[in-house]
PDB file of N, CA and C in Angstrom:
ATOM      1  N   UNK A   1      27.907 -46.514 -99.726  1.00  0.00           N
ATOM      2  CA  UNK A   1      26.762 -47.050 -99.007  1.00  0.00           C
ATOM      3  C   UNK A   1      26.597 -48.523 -99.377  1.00  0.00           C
ATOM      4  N   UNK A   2      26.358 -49.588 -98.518  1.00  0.00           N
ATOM      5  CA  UNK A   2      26.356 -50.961 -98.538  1.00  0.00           C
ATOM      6  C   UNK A   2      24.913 -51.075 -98.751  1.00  0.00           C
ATOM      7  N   UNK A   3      25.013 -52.151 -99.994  1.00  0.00           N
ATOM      8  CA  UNK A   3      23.682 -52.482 -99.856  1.00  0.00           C
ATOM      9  C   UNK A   3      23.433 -53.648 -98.902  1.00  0.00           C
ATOM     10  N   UNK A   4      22.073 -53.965 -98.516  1.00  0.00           N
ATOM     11  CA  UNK A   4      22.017 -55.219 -97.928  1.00  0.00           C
ATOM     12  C   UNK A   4      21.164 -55.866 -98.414  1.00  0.00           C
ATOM     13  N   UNK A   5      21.130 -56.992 -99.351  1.00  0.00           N
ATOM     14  CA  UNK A   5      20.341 -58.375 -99.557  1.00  0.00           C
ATOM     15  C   UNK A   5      18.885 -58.540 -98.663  1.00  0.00           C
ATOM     16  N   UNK A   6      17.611 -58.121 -99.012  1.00  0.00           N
ATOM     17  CA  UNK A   6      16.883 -58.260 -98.031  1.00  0.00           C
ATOM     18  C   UNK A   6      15.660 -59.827 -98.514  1.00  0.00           C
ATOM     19  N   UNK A   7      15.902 -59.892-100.054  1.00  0.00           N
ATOM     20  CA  UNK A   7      15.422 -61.176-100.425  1.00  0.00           C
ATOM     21  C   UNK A   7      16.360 -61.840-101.057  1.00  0.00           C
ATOM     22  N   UNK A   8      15.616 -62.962-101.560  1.00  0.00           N
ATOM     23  CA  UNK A   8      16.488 -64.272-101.864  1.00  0.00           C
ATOM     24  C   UNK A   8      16.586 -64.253-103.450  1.00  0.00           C
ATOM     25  N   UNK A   9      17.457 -63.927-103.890  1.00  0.00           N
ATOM     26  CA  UNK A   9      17.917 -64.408-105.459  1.00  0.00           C
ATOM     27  C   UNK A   9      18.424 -64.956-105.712  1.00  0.00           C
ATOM     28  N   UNK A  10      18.731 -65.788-107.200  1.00  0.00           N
ATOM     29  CA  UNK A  10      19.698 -66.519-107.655  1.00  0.00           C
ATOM     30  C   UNK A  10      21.092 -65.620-107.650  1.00  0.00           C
ATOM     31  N   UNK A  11      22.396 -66.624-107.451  1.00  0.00           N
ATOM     32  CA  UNK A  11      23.714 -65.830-107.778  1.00  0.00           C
ATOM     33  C   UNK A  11      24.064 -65.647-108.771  1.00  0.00           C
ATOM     34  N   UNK A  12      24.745 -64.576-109.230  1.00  0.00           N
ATOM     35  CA  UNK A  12      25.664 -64.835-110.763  1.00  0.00           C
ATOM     36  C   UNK A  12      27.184 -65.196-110.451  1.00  0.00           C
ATOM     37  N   UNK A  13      27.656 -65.044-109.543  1.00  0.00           N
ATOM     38  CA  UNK A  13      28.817 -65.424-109.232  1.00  0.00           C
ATOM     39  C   UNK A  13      29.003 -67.106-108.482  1.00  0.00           C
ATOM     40  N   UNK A  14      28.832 -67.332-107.560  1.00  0.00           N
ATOM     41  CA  UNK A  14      28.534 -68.054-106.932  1.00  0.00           C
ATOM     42  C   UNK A  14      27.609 -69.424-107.831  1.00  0.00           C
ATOM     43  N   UNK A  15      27.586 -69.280-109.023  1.00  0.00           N
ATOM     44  CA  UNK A  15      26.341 -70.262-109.686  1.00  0.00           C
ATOM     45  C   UNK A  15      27.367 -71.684-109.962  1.00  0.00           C
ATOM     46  N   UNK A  16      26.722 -72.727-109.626  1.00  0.00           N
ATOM     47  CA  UNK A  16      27.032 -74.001-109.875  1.00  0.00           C
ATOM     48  C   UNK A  16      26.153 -74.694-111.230  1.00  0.00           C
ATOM     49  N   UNK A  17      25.021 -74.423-111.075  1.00  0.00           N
ATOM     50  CA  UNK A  17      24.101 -74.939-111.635  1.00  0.00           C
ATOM     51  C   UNK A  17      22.811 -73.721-111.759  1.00  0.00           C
ATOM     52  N   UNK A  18      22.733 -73.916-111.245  1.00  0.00           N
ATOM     53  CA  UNK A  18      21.064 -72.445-111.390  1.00  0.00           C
ATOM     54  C   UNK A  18      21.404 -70.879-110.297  1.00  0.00           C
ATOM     55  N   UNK A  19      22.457 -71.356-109.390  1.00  0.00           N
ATOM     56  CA  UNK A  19      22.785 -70.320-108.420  1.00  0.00           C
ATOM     57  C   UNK A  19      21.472 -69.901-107.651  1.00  0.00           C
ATOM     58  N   UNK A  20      20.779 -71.067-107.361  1.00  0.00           N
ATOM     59  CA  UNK A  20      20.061 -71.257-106.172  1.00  0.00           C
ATOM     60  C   UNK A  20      20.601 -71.538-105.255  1.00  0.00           C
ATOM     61  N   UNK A  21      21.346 -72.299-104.702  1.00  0.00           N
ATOM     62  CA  UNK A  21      22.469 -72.479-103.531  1.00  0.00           C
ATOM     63  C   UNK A  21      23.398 -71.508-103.185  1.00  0.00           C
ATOM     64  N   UNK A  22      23.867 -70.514-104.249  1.00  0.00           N
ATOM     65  CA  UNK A  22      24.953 -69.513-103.504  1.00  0.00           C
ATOM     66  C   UNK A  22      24.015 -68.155-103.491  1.00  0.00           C
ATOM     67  N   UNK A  23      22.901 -68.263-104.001  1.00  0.00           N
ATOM     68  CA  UNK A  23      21.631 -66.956-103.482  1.00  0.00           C
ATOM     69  C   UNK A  23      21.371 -67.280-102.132  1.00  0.00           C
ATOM     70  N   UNK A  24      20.602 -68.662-101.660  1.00  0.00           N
ATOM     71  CA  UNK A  24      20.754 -68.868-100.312  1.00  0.00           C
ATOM     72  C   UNK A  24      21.598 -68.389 -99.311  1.00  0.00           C
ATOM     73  N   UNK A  25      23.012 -68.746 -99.978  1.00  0.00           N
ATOM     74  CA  UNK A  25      23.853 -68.715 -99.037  1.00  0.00           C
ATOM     75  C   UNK A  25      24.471 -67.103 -98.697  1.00  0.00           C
ATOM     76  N   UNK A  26      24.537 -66.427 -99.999  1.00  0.00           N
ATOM     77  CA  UNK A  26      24.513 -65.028 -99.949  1.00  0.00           C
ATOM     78  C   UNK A  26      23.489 -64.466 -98.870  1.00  0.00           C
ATOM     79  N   UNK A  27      22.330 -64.516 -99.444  1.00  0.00           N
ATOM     80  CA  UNK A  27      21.150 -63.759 -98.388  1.00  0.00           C
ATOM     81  C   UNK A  27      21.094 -64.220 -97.193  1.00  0.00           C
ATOM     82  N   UNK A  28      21.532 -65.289 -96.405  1.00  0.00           N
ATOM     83  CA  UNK A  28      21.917 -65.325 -94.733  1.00  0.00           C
ATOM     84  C   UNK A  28      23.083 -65.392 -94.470  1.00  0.00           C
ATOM     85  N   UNK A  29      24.199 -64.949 -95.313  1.00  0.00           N
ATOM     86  CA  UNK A  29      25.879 -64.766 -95.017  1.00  0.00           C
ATOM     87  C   UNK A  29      26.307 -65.733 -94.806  1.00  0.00           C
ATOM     88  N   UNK A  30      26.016 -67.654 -95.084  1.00  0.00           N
ATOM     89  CA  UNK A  30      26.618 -68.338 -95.343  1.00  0.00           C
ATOM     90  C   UNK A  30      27.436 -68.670 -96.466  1.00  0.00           C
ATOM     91  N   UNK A  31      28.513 -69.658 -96.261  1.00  0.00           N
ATOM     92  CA  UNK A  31      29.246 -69.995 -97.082  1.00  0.00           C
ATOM     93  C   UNK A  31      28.624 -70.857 -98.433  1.00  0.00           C
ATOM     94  N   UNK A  32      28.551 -70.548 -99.442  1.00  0.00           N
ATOM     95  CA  UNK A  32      27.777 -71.150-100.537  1.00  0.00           C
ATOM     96  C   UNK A  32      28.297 -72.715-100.607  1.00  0.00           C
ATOM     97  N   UNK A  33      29.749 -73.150-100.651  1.00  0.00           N
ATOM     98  CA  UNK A  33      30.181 -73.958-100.382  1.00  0.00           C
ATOM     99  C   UNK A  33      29.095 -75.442 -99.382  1.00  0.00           C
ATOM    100  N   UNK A  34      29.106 -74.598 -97.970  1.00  0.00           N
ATOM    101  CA  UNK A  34      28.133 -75.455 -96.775  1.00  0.00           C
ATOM    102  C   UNK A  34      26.528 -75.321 -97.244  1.00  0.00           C
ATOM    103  N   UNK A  35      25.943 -74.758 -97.859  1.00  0.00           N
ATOM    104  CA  UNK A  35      24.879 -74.999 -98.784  1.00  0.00           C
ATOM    105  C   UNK A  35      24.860 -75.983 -99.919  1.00  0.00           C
ATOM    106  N   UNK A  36      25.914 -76.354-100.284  1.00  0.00           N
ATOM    107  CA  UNK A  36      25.830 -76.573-101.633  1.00  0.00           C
ATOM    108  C   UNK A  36      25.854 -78.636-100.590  1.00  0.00           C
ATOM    109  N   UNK A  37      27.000 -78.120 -99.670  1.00  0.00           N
ATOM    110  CA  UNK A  37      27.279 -79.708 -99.212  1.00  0.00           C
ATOM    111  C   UNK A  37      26.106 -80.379 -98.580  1.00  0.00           C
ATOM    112  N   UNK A  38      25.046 -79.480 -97.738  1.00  0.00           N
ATOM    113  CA  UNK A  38      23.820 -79.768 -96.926  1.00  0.00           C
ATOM    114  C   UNK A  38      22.805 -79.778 -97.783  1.00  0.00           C
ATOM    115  N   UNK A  39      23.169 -79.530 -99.339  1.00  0.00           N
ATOM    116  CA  UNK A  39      21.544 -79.738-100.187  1.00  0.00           C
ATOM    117  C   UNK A  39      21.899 -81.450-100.333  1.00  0.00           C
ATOM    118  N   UNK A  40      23.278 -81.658-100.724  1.00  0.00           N
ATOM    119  CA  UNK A  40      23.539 -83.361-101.575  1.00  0.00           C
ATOM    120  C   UNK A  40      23.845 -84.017-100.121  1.00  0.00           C
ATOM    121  N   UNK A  41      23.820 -83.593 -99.138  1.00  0.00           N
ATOM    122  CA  UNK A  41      23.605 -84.415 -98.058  1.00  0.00           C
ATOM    123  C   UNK A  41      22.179 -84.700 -97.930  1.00  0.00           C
ATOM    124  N   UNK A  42      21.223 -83.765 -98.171  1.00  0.00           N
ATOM    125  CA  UNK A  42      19.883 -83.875 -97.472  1.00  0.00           C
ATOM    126  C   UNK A  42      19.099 -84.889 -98.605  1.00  0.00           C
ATOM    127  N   UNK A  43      19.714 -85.193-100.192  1.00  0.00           N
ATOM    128  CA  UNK A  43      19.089 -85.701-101.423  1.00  0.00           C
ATOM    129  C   UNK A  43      19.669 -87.196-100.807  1.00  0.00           C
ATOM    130  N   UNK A  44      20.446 -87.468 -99.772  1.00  0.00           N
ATOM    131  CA  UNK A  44      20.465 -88.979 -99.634  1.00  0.00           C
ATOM    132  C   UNK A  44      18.923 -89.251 -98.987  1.00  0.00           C
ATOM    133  N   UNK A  45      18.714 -88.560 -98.554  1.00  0.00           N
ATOM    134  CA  UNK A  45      17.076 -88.679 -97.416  1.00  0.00           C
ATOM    135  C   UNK A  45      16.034 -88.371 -98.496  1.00  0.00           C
ATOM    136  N   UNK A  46      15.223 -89.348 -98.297  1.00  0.00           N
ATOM    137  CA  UNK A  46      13.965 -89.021 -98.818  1.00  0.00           C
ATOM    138  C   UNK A  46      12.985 -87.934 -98.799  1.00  0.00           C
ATOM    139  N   UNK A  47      12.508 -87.541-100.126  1.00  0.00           N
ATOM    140  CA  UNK A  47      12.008 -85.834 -99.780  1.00  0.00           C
ATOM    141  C   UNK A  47      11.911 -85.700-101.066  1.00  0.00           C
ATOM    142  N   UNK A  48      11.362 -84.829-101.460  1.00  0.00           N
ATOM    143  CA  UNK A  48      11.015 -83.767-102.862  1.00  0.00           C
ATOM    144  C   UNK A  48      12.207 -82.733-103.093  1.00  0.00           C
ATOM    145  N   UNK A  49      13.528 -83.278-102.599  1.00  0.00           N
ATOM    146  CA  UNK A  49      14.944 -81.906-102.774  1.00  0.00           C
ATOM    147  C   UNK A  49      14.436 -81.502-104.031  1.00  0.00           C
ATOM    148  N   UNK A  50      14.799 -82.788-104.689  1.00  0.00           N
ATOM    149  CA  UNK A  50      15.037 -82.210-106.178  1.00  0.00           C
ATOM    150  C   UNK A  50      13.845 -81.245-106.835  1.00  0.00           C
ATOM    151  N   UNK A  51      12.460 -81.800-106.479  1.00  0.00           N
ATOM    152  CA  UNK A  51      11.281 -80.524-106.756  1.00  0.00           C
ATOM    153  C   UNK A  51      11.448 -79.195-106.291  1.00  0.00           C
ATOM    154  N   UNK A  52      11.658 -79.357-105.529  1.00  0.00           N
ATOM    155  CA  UNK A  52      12.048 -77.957-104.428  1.00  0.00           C
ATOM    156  C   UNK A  52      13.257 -76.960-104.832  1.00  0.00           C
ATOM    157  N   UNK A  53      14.056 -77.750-105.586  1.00  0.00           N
ATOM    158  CA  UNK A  53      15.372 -76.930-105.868  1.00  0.00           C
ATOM    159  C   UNK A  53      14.998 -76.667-107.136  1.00  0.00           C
ATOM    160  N   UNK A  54      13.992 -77.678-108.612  1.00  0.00           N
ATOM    161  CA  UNK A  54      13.762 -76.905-109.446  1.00  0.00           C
ATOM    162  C   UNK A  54      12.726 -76.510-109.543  1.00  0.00           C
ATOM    163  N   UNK A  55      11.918 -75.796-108.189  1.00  0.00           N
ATOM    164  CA  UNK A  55      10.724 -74.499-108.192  1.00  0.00           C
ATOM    165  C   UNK A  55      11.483 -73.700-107.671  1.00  0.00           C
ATOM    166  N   UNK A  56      12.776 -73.900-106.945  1.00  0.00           N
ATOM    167  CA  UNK A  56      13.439 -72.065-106.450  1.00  0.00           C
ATOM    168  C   UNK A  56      13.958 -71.843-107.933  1.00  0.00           C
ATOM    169  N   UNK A  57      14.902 -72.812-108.860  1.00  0.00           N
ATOM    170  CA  UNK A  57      15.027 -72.427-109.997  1.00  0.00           C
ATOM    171  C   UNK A  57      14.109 -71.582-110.938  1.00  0.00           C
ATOM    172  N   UNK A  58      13.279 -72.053-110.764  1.00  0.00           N
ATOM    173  CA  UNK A  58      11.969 -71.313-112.049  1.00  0.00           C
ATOM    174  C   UNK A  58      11.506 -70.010-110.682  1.00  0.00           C
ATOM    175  N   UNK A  59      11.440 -70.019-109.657  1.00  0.00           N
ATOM    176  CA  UNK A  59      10.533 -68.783-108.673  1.00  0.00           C
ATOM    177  C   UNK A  59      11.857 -67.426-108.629  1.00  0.00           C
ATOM    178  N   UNK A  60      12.857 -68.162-108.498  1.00  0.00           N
ATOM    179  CA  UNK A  60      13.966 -67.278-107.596  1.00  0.00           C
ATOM    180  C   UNK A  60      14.235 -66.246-108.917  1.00  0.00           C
ATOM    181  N   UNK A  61      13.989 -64.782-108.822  1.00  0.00           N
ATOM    182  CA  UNK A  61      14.927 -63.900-110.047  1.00  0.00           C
ATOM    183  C   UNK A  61      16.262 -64.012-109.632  1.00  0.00           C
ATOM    184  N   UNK A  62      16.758 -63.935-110.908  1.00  0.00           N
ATOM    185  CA  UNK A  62      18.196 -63.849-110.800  1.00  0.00           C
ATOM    186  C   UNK A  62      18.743 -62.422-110.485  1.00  0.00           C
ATOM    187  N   UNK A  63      20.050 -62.086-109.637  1.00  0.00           N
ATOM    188  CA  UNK A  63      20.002 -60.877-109.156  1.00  0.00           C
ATOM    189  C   UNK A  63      20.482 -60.068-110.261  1.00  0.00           C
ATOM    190  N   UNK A  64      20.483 -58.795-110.110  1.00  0.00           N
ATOM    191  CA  UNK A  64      20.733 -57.752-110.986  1.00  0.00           C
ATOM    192  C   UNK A  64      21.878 -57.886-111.761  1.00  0.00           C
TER     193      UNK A  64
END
């Protein structure tokens, strides 16, 4: 029986740094990879990335 991902966790596999980017990318079946490239694309633009990526760090549980 398959499970299916119905919230958002950190990865343990997939982890670069906090495995907030390959939890993303896990829980809507993207490539963690094209997450990882569209977060350091979006940190050239002005914005709170970096706040935002360390409150999913501290919010997101890490998965089982």
């Amino acid at each position: 029986m398959a499970s299916s991902i119905t919230t958002v966790t950190r990865s343990r596999e997939e982890r670069m740094i906090a495995g907030v980017c390959g939890g993303i990318a896990r829980r809507y079946g993207w490539r963690s990879r094209n997450v990882r490239l569209a977060f350091v694309a979006s940190c050239l633009l002005p914005g709170p990335q970096f706040l935002i990526y360390l409150a999913l760090w501290l919010l997101l549980p890490e998965e089982p």
